[in-house]
C-alpha atoms as a PDB file:
ATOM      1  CA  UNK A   1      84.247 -39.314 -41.790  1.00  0.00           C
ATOM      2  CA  UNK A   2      83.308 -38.557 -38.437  1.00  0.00           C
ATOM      3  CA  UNK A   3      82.115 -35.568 -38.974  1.00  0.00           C
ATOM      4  CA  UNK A   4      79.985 -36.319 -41.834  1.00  0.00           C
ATOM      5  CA  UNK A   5      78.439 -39.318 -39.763  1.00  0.00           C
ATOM      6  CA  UNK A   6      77.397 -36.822 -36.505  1.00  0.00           C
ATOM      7  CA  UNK A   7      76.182 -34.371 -39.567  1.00  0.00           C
ATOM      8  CA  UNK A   8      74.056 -36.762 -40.732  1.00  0.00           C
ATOM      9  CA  UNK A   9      72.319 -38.570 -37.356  1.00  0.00           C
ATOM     10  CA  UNK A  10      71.361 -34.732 -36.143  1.00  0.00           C
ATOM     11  CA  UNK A  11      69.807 -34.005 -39.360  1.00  0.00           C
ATOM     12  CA  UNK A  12      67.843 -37.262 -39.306  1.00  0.00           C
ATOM     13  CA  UNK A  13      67.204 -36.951 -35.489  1.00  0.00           C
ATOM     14  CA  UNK A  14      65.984 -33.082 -36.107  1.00  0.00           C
ATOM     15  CA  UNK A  15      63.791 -34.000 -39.343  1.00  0.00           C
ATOM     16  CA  UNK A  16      62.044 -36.731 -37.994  1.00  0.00           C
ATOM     17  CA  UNK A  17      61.168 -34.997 -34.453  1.00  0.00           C
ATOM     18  CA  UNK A  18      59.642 -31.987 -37.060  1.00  0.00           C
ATOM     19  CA  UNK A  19      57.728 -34.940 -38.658  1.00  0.00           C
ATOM     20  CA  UNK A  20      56.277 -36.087 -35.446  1.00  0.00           C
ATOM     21  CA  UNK A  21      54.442 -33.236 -35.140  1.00  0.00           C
ATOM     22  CA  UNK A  22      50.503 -33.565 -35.842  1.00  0.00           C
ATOM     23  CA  UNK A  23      49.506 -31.254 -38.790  1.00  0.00           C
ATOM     24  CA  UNK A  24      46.983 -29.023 -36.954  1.00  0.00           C
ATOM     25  CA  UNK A  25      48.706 -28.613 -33.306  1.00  0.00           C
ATOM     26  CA  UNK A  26      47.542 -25.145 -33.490  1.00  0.00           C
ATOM     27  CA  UNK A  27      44.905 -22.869 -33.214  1.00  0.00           C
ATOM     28  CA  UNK A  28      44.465 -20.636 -36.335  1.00  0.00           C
ATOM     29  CA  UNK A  29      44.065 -17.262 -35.595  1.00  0.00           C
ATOM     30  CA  UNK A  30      40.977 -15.299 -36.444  1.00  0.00           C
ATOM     31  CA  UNK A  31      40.682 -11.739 -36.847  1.00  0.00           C
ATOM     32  CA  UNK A  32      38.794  -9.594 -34.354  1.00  0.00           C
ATOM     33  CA  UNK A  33      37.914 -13.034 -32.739  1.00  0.00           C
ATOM     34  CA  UNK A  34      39.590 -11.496 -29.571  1.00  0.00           C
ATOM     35  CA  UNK A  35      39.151  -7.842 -29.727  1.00  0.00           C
ATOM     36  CA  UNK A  36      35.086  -8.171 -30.021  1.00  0.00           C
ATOM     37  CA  UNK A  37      34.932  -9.064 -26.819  1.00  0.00           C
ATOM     38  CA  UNK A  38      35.992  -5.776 -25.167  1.00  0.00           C
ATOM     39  CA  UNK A  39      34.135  -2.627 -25.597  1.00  0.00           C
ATOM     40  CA  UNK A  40      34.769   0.759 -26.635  1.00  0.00           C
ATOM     41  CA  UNK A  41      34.863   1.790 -23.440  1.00  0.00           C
ATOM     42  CA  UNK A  42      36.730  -1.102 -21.830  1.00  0.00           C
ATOM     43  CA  UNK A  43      39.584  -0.155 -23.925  1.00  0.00           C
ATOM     44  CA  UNK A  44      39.670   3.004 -23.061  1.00  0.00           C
ATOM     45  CA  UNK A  45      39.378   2.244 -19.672  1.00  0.00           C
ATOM     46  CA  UNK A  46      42.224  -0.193 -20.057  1.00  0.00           C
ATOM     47  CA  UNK A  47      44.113   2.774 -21.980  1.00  0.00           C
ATOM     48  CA  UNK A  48      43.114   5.008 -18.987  1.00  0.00           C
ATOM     49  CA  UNK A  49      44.603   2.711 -16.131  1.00  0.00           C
ATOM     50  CA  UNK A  50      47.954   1.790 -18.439  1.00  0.00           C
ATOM     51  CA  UNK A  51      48.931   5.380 -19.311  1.00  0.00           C
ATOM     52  CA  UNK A  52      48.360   6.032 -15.316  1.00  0.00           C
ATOM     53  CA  UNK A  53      50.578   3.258 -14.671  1.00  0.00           C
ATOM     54  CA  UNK A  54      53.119   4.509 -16.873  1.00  0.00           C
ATOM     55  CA  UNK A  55      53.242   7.760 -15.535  1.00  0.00           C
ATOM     56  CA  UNK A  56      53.874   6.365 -11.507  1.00  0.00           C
ATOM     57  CA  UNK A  57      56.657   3.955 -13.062  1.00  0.00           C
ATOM     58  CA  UNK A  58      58.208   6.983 -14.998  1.00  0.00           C
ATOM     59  CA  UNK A  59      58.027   9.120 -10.994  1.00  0.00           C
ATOM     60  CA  UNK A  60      59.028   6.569  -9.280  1.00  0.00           C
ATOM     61  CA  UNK A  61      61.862   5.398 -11.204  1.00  0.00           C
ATOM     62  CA  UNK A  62      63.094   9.233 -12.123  1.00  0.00           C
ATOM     63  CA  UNK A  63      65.084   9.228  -9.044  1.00  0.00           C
ATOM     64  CA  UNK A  64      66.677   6.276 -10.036  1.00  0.00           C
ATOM     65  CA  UNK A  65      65.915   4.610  -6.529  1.00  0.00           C
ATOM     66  CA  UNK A  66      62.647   3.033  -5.234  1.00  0.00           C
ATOM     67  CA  UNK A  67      61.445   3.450  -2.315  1.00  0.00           C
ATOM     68  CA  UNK A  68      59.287  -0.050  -0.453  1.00  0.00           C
ATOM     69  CA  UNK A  69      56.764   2.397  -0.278  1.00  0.00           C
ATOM     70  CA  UNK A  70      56.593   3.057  -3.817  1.00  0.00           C
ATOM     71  CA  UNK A  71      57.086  -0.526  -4.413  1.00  0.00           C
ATOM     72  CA  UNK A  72      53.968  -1.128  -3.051  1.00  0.00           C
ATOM     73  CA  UNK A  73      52.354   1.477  -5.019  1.00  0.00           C
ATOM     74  CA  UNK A  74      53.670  -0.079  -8.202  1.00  0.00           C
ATOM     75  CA  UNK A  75      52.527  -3.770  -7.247  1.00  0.00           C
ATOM     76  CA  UNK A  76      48.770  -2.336  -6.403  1.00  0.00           C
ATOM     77  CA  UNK A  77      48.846  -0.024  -9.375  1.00  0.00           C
ATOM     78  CA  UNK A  78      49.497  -3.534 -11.207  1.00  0.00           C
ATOM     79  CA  UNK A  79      47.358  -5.262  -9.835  1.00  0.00           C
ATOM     80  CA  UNK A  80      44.248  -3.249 -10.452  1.00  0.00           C
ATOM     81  CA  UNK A  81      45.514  -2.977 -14.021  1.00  0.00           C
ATOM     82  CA  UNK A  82      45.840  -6.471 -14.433  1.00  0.00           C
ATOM     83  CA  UNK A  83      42.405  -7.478 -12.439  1.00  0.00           C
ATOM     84  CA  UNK A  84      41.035  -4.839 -15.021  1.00  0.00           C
ATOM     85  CA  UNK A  85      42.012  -6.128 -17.763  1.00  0.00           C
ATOM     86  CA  UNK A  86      41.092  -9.786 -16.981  1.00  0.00           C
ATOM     87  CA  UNK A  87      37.559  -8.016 -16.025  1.00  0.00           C
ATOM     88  CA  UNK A  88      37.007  -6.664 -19.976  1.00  0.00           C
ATOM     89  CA  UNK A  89      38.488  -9.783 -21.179  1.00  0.00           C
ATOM     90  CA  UNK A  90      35.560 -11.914 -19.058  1.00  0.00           C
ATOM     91  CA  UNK A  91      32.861 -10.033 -19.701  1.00  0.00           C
END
């Protein structure tokens, strides 16, 4: 009987939480709302810098030990990456 009783207060508890919810809490997605903001040749630019920074991960981690040195390189390479990317994305 116990069991039944905790069944049913977590089902209640659990359905009327998902009722709480407003009916348009989201924002609906819309095709090539986001990729018509970047150009041709910002994404191949942002291609360009992520296939360079997959080829220093791949050398740096083929050794199976990284350096600070390379760790450093790594962080910039991000860095520029990610400060390119949020350049495409702005403009």
């Amino acid at each position: 009987m116990k069991t039944y009783l905790l069944a049913a207060t977590a089902v209640a508890l659990m359905s009327s939480s998902a009722l709480a919810l407003p009916a348009k809490s989201y924002k609906p997605f819309k095709p090539g709302y986001q990729t018509a903001r970047v150009t041709f040749t910002e994404r191949a630019a942002i291609a360009r810098s992520q296939a360079n920074l997959n080829s220093l991960k791949r050398r740096v981690h083929a050794d199976g030990r990284v350096t600070p040195f390379e760790r450093v390189q790594l962080r910039l390479a991000q860095a520029r990456h990610s400060r390119l990317v949020a350049q495409a994305r702005r403009s």
